[in-house]
Protein backbone atom coordinates (compact mmCIF):
# COMPACT_ATOMS: atom_id res chain seq x y z
CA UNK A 1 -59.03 -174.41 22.55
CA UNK A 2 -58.78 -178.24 21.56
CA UNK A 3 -61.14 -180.74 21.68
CA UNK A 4 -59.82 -184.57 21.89
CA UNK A 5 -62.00 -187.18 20.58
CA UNK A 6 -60.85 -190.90 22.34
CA UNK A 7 -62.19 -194.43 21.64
CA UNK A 8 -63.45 -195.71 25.04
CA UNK A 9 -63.33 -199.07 23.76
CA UNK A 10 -61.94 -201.23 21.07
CA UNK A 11 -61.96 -199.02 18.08
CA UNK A 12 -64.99 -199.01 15.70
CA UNK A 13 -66.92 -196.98 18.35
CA UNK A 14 -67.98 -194.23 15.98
CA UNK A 15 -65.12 -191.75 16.17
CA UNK A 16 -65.28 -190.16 13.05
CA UNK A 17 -69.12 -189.42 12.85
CA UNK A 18 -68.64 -187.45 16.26
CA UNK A 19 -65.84 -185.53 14.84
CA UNK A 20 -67.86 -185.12 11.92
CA UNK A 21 -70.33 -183.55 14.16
CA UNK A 22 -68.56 -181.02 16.22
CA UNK A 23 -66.47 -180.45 13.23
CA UNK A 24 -68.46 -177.26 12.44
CA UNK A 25 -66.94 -175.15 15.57
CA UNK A 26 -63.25 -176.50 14.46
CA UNK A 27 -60.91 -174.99 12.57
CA UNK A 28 -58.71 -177.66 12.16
CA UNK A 29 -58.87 -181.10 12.85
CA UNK A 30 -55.50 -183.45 13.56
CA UNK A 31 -54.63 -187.39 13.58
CA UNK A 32 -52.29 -187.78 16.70
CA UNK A 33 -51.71 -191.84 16.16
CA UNK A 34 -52.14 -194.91 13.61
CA UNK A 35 -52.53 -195.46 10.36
CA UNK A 36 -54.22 -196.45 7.26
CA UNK A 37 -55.28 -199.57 9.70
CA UNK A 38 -57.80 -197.17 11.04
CA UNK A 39 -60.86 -197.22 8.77
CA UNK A 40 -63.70 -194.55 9.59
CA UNK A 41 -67.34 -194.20 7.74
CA UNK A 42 -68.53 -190.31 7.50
CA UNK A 43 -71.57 -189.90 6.17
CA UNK A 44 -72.39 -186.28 4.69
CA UNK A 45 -75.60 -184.73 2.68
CA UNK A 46 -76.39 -188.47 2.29
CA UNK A 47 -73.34 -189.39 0.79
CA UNK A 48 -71.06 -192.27 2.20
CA UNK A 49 -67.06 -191.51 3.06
CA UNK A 50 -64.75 -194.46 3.75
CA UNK A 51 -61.33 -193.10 4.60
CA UNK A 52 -58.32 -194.61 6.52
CA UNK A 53 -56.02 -191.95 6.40
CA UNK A 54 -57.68 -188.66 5.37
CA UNK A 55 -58.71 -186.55 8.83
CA UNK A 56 -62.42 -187.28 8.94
CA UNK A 57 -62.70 -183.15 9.07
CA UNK A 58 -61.50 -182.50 5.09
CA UNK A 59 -65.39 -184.18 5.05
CA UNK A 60 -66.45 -180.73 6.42
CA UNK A 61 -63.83 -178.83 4.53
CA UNK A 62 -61.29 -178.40 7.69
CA UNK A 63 -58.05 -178.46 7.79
CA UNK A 64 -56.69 -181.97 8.61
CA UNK A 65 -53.29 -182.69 9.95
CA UNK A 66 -51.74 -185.99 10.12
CA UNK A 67 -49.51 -185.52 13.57
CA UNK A 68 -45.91 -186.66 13.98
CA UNK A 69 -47.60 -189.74 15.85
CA UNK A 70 -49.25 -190.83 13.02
CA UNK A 71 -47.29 -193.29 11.02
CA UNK A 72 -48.16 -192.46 7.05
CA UNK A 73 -48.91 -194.53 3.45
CA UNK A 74 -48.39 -191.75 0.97
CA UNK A 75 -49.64 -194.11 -1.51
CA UNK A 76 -52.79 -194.31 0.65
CA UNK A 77 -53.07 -190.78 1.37
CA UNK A 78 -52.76 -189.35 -2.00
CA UNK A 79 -55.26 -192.22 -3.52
CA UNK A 80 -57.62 -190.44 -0.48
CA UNK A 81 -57.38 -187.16 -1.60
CA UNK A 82 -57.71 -187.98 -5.38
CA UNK A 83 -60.77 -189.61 -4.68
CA UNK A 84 -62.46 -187.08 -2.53
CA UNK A 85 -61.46 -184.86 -5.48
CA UNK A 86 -62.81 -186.23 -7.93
CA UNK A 87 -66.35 -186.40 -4.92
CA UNK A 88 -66.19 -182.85 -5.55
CA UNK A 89 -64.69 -182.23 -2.22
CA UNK A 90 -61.22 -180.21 -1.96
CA UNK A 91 -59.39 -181.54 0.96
CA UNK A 92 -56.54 -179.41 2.80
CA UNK A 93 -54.38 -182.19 4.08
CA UNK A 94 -50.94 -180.86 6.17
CA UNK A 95 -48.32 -183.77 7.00
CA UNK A 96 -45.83 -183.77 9.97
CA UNK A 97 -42.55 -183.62 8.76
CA UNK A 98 -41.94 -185.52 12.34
CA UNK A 99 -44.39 -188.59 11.17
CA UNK A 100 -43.08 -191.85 9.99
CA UNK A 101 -43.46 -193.62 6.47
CA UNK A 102 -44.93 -196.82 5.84
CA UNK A 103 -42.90 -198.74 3.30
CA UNK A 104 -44.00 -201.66 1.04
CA UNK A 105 -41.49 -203.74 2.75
CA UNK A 106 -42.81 -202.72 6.60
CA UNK A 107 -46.58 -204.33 4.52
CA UNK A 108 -44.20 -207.29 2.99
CA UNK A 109 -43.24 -207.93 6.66
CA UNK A 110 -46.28 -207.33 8.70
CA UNK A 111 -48.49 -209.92 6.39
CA UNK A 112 -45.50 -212.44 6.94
CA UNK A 113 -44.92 -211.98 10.57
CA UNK A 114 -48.90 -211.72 11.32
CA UNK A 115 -48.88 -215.14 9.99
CA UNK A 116 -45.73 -216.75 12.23
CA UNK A 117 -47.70 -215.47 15.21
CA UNK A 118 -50.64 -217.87 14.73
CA UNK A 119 -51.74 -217.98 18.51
CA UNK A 120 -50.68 -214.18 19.00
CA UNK A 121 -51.99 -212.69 15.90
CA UNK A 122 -53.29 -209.25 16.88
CA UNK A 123 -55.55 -209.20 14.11
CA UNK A 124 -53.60 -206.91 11.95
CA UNK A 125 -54.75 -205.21 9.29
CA UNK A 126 -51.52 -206.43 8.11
CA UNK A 127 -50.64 -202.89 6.37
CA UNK A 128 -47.58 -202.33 7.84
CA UNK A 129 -48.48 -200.03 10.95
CA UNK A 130 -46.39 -202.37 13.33
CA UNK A 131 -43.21 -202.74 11.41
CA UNK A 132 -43.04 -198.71 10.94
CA UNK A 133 -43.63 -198.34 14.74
CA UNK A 134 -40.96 -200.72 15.51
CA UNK A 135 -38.46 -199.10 13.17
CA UNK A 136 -39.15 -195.58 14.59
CA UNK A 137 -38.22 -197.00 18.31
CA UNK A 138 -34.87 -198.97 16.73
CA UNK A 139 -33.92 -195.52 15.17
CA UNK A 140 -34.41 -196.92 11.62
CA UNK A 141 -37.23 -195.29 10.07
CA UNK A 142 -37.66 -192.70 7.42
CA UNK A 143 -39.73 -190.06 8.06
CA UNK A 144 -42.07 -187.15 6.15
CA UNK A 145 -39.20 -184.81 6.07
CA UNK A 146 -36.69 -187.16 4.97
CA UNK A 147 -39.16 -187.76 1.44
CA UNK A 148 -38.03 -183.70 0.80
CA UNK A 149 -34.42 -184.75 1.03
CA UNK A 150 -33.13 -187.05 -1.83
CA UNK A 151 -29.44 -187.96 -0.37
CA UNK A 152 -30.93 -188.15 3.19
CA UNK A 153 -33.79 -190.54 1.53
CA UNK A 154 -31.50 -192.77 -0.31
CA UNK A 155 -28.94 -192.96 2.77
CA UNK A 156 -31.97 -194.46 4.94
CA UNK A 157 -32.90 -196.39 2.51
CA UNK A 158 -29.29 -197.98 1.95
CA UNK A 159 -29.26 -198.56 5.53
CA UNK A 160 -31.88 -200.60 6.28
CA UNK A 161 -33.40 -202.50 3.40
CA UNK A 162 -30.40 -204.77 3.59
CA UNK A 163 -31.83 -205.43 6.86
CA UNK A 164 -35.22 -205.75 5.77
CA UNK A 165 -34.45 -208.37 2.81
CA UNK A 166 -32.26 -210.44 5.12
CA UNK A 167 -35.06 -210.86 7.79
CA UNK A 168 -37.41 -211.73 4.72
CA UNK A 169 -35.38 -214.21 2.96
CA UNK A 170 -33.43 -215.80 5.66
CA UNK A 171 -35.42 -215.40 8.59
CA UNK A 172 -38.78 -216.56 7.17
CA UNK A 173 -37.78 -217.77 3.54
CA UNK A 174 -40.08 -215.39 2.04
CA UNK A 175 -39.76 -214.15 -1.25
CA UNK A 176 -38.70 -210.64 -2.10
CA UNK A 177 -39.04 -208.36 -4.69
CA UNK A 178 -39.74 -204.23 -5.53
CA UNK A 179 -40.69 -204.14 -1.63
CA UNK A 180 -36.99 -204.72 -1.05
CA UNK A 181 -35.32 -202.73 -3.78
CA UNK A 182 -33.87 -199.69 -2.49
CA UNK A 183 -33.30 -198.34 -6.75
CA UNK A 184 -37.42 -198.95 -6.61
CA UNK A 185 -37.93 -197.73 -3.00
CA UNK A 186 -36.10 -194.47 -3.73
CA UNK A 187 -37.43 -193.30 -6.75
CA UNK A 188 -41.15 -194.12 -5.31
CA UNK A 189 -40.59 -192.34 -2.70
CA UNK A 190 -38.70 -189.74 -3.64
CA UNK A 191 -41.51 -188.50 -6.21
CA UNK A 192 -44.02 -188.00 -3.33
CA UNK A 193 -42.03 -186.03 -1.70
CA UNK A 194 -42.03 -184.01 -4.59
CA UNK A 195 -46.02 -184.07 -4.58
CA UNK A 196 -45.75 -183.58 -1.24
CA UNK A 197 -43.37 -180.11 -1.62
CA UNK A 198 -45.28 -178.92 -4.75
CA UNK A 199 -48.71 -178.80 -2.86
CA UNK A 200 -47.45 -177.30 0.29
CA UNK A 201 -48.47 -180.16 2.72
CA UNK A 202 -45.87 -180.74 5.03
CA UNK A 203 -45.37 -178.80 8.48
CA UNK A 204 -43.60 -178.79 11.85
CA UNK A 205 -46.67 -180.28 13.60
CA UNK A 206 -46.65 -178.71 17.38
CA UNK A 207 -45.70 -175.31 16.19
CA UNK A 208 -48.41 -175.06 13.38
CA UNK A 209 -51.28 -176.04 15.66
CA UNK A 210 -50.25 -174.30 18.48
CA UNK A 211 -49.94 -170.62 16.21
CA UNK A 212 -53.53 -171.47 14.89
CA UNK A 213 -54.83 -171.84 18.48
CA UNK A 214 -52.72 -168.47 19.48
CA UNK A 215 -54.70 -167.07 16.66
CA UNK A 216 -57.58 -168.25 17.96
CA UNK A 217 -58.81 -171.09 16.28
CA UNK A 218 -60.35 -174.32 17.41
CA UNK A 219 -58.35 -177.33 17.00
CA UNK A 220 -59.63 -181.49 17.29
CA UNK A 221 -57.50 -183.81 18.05
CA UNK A 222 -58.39 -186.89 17.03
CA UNK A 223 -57.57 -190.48 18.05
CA UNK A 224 -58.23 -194.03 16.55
CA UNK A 225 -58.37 -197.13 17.20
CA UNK A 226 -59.62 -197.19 20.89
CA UNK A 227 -58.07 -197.20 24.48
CA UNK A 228 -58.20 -201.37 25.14
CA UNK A 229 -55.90 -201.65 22.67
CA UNK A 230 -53.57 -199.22 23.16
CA UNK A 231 -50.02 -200.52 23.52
CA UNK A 232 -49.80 -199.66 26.99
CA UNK A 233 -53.20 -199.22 28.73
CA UNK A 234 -54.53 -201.98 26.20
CA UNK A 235 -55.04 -205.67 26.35
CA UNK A 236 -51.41 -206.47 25.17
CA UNK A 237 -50.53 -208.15 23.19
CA UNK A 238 -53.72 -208.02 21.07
CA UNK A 239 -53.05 -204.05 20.65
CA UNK A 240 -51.96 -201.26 18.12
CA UNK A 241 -48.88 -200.35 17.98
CA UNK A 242 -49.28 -196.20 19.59
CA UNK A 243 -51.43 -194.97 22.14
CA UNK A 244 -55.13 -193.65 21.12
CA UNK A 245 -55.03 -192.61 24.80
CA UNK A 246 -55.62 -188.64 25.85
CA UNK A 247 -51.92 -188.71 26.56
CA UNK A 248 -51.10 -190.35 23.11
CA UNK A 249 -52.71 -186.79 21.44
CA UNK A 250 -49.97 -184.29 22.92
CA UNK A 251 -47.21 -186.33 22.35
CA UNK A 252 -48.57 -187.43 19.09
CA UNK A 253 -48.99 -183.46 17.75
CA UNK A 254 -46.55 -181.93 19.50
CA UNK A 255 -48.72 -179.69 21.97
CA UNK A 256 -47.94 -179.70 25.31
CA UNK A 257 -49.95 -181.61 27.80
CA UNK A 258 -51.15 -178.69 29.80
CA UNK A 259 -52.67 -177.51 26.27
CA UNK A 260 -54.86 -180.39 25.53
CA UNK A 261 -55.37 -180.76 29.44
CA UNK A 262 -57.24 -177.51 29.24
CA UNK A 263 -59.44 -178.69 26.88
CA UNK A 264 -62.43 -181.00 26.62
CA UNK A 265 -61.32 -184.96 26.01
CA UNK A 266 -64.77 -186.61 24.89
CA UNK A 267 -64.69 -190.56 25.26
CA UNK A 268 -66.98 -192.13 22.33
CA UNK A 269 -68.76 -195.56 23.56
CA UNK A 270 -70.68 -197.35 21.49
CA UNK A 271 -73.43 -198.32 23.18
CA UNK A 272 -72.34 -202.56 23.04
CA UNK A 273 -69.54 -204.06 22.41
CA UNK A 274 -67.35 -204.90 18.87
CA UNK A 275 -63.83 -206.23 18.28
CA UNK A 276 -62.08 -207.27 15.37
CA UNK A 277 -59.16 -209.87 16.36
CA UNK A 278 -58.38 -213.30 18.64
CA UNK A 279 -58.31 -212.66 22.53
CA UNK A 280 -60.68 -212.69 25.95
CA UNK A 281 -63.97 -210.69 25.20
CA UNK A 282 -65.98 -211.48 28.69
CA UNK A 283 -69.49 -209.87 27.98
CA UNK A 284 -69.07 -211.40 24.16
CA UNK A 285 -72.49 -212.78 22.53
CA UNK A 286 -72.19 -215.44 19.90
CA UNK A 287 -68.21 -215.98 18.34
CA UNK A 288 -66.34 -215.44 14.88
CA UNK A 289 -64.70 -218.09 13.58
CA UNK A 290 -61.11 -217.83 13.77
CA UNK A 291 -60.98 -214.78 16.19
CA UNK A 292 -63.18 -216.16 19.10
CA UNK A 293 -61.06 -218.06 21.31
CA UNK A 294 -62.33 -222.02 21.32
CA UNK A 295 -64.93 -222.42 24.71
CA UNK A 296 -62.88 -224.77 27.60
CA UNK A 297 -65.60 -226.41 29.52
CA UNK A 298 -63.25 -226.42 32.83
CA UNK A 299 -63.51 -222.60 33.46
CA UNK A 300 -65.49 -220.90 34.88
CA UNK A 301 -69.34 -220.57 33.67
CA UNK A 302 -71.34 -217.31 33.56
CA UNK A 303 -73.07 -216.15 36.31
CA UNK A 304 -76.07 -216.42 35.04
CA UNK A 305 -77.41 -220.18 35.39
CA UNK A 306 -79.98 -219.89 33.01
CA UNK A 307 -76.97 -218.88 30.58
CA UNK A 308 -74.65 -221.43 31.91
CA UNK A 309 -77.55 -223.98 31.48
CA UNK A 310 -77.87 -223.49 27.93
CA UNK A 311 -76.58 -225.73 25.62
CA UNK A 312 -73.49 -224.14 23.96
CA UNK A 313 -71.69 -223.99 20.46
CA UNK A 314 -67.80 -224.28 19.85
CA UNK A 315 -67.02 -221.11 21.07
CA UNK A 316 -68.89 -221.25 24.31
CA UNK A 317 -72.34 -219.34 23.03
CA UNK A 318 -75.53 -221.15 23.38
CA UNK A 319 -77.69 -220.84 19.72
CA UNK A 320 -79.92 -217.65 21.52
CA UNK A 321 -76.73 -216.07 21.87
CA UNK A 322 -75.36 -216.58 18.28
CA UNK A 323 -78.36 -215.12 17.02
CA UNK A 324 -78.47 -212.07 18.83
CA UNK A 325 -75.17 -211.76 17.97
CA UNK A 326 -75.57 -212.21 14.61
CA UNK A 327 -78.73 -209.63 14.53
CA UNK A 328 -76.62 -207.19 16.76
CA UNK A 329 -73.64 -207.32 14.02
CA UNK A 330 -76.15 -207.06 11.17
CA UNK A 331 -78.20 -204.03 12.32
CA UNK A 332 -75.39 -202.08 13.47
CA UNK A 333 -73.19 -203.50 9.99
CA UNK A 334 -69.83 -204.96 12.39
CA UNK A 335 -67.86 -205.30 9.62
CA UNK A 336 -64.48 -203.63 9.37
CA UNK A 337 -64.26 -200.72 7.03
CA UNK A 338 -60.99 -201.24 5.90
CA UNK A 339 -60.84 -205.89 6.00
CA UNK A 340 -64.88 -206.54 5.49
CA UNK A 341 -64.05 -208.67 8.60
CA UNK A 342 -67.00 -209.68 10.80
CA UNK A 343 -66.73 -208.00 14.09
CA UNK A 344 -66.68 -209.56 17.60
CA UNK A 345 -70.29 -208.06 19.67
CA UNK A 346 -70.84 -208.68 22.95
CA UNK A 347 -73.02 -206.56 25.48
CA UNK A 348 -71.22 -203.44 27.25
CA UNK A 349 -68.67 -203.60 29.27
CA UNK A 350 -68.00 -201.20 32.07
CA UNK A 351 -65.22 -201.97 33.80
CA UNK A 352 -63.65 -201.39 30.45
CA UNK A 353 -65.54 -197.93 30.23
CA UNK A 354 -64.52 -197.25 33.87
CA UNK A 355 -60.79 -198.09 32.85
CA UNK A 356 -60.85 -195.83 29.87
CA UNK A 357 -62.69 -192.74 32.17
CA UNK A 358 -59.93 -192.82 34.33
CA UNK A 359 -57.13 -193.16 31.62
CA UNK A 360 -58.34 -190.23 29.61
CA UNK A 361 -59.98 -188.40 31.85
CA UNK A 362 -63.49 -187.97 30.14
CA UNK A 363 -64.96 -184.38 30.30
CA UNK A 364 -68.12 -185.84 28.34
CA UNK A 365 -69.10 -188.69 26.45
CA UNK A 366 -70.79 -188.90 23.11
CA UNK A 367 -73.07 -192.88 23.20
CA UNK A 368 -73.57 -194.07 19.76
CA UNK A 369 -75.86 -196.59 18.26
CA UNK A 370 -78.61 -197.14 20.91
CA UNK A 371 -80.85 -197.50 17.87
CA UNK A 372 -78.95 -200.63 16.66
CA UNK A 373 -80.38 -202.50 20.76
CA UNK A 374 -84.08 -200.71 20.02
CA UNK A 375 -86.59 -203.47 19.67
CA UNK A 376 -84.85 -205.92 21.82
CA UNK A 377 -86.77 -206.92 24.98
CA UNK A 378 -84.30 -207.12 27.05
CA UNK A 379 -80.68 -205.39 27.11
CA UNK A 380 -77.92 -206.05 29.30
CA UNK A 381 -74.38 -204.74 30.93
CA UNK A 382 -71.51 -206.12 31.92
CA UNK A 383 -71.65 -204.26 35.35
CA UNK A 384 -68.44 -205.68 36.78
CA UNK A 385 -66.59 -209.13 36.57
CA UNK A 386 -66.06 -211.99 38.97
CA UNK A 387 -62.19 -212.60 39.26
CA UNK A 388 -61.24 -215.24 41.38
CA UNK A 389 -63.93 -214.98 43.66
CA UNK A 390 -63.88 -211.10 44.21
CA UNK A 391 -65.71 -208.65 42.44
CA UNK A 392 -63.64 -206.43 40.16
CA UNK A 393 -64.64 -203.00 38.70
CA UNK A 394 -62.41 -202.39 36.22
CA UNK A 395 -60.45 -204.26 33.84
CA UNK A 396 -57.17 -206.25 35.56
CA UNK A 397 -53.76 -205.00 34.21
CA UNK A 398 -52.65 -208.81 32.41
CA UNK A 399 -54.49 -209.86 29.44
CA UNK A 400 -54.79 -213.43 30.91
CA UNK A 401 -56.49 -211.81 34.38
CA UNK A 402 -58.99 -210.06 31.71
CA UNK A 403 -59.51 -213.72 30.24
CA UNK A 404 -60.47 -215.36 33.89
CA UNK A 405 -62.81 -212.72 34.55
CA UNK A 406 -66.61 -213.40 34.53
CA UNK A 407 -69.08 -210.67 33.54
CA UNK A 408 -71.80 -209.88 36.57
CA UNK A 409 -74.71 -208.75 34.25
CA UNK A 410 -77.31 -205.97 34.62
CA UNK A 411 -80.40 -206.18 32.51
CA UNK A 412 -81.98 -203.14 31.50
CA UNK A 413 -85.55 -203.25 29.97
CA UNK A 414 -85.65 -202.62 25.89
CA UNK A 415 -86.60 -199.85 24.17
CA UNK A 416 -89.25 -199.52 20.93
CA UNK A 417 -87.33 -199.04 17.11
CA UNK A 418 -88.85 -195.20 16.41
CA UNK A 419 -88.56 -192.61 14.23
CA UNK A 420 -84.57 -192.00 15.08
CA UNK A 421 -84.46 -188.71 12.95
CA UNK A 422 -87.67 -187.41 14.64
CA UNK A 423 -85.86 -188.23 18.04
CA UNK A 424 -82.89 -186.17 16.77
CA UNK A 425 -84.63 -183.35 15.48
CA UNK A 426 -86.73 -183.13 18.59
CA UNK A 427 -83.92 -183.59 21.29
CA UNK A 428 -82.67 -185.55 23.97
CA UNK A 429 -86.28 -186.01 26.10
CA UNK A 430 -87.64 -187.72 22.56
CA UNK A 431 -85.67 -190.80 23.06
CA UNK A 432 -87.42 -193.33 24.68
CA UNK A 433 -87.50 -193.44 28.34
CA UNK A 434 -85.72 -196.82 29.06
CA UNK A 435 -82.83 -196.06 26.49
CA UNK A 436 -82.81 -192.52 28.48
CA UNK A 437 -82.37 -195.03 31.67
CA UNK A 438 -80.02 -197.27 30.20
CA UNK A 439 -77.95 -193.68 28.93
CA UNK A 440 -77.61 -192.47 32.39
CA UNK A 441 -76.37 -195.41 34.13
CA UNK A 442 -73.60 -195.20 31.48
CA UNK A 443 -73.00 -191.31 32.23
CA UNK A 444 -73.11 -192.18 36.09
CA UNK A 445 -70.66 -194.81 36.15
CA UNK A 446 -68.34 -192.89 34.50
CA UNK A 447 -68.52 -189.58 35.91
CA UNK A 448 -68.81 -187.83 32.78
CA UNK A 449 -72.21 -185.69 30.93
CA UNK A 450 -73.58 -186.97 27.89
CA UNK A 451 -72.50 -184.67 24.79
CA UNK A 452 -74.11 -186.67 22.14
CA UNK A 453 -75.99 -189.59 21.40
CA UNK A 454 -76.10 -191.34 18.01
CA UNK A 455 -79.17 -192.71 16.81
CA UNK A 456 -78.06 -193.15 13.27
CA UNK A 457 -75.22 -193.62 10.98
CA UNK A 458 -75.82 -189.74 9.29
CA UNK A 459 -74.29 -186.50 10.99
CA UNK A 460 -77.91 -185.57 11.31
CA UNK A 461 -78.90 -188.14 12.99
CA UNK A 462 -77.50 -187.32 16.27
CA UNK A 463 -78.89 -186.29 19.33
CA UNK A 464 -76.32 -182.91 20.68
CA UNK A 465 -76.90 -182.84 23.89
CA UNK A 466 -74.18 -179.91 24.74
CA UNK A 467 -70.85 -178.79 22.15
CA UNK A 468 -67.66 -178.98 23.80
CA UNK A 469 -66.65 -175.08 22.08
CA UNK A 470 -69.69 -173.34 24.02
């Protein structure tokens, strides 16, 4: 059977810990979308794992698959696996054949690009995800299989760097260099696909998962990044450049829907809000320089008085705001694993959650970081927004709707900082009554049982409610 692990929100919800956790009952665990943009923290036996492109399950010694959806930095990758190698671990990494190649000149292109945006920077990583993406829709990209392939390589290659260095040089009057040298390119390139041959890592994607679940093994698909910024369901055009989406995992391994449909798709929610990235963020707390839009007095306030009463910084917070969001981002370390880049917080926000439900179709939901809110007096939800005068329960299909909208707030009363490995040795009744209260609204709005609840940053320190392979 498969298991499909989806960010409910804007990425950074705690993906990889959860498939970290139900990683046990897999057999293999596959990437269906993104890149080395997506930076995940698994922590194992009390030891800390950043990867970006490595399957979070070659933690647990799985079998990871990067899917033809993903869009691959063999430089990245291999630096992955040499490191966890020389951890100790011994990761068993497979590669579609079907996936896509990041080239220094798609990184070249993305940093200069990012930067000509100014107003409609996405907040890209700026490694190079978006200009792969873009060549495999124009029919220009190289892919996994063509690295095995010296004369189909260098034909590619010969193709469309010309392109490349023209759009760098007289397009933007950037400079150019190895990035654009297709003698450089090709012999780079051409050697890891000899790595890639010699240890047996490449595969036709849909057919090698689908024999291993024939045979009877379990198989995770997991997605990153999270479903508000998926390119279509997402808050364009401050979104990735694939679809994290359910739907994004069969076309991004090659199964067919009905396959994953008959599975279990688990939507992770961290239990507030984060963001990295420019753009509307209605139930946001506090701002980030350079990401949170500037405040216009003219719209709209929040309904709250009290709130709207407050006096109020550049970015529309009043100072009780910045520091709770500065505490919130500091307990719960929102900071991007792969920039260091502060992270947007803000309280939850359920018409997003109610969006991404019906998307993916949630079977169950795994909360994470209630512990990061425990000591707070007071905790509160963005129940539903105010758009132009109506109340709205899920999140408006433009971008610039989502930015007129108004959070309607719910308070919740806090919960006491315990012992959060006692609560997750003891089970779901040890955590505290009103984060129990605030958990179930969550699960009730959404339609959807609580799997898990993470009360920690370690595998162990989770609260399994119910595994998705019983």
């Amino acid at each position: 059977m498969t298991v499909t692990i989806v960010g409910s929100q804007l990425g950074d919800e705690g993906k990889g810990g959860v498939v970290d956790l139900f990683g046990d009952a897999a057999d293999v665990v596959a990437r269906y979308q993104g890149g080395d943009n997506a930076g995940h923290t698994v922590v194992h036996d009390g030891k800390k794992y950043k990867l970006s492109l490595v399957p979070s399950g070659a933690v647990r010694g799985k079998v990871g698959v990067l899917g033809n959806g993903c869009v691959v930095n063999p430089e990245t990758l291999f630096d992955e696996i040499d490191t966890l190698r020389e951890r100790g671990l011994e990761p068993d990494v497979r590669v579609a054949e079907r996936a896509h190649v990041i080239l220094p000149y798609h990184r070249a292109l993305d940093g200069i690009e990012e930067d000509e945006k100014e107003d409609l920077a996405a907040g890209t990583t700026k490694r190079g995800i978006g200009p792969t993406y873009e060549d495999k829709a124009g029919r220009r990209g190289i892919r996994v299989g063509d690295l095995l392939d010296p004369d189909t390589l260098r034909e590619r290659l010969e193709y469309v760097v010309p392109q490349k260095r023209a759009i760098a040089e007289d397009v933007f009057e950037a400079d150019t260099g190895e990035a654009f040298d297709v003698d450089h390119l090709f012999e780079t390139y051409r050697e890891y696909g000899e790595r890639l041959r010699e240890e047996g890592m490449t595969v036709d994607c849909g057919t090698y998962l689908q024999d291993r679940i024939d045979d009877g093994d379990n198989v995770m698909l997991e997605g990153a990044q999270g479903t508000s910024i998926d390119i279509d369901h997402g808050i364009y055009p401050y979104v990735t450049s694939s679809n994290p989406t359910a739907g994004g995992a069969t076309v991004g391994t090659g199964l067919g829907p009905t396959v994953v449909g008959q599975g279990e798709v688990i939507g992770i929610v961290k239990a507030y809000l984060s963001r990295v990235g420019t753009g509307p963020l209605p139930t946001e707390l506090g701002g980030v320089e350079d990401q949170t839009p500037e405040y216009d007095p003219s719209e709209a306030q929040r309904a709250s008085e009290n709130r709207a009463a407050e006096p109020r910084g550049d970015a529309g917070a009043s100072e009780d705001e910045e520091e709770l969001a500065t505490y919130i981002r500091d307990e719960g370390g929102e900071y991007g694993t792969v920039t260091g880049r502060p992270r947007r917080v803000g309280w939850l926000d359920m018409p997003m959650l109610r969006h991404a439900a019906r998307a993916n179709g949630f079977t169950g939901l795994a909360i994470n970081h209630i512990d990061v809110l425990a000591g707070l007096d007071e905790v509160q939800v963005g129940h539903s927004y105010e758009l132009e005068g109506e109340e709205v329960l899920t999140m408006p299909p433009t971008t610039e709707k989502w930015g007129d909208c108004e959070a309607n707030l719910r308070s919740f009363d806090g919960w006491d900082d315990v012992d959060w490995s006692a609560v997750a040795d003891e089970g779901y009744e040890a955590i505290p009554e009103n984060a129990r209260t605030y958990l179930e609204y969550v699960a009730d709005e959404l339609e959807a049982e609580i799997y898990a609840v993470g009360v920690g940053p370690g595998r162990e320190e989770t609260v399994v409610v119910e595994n998705p392979y019983e």
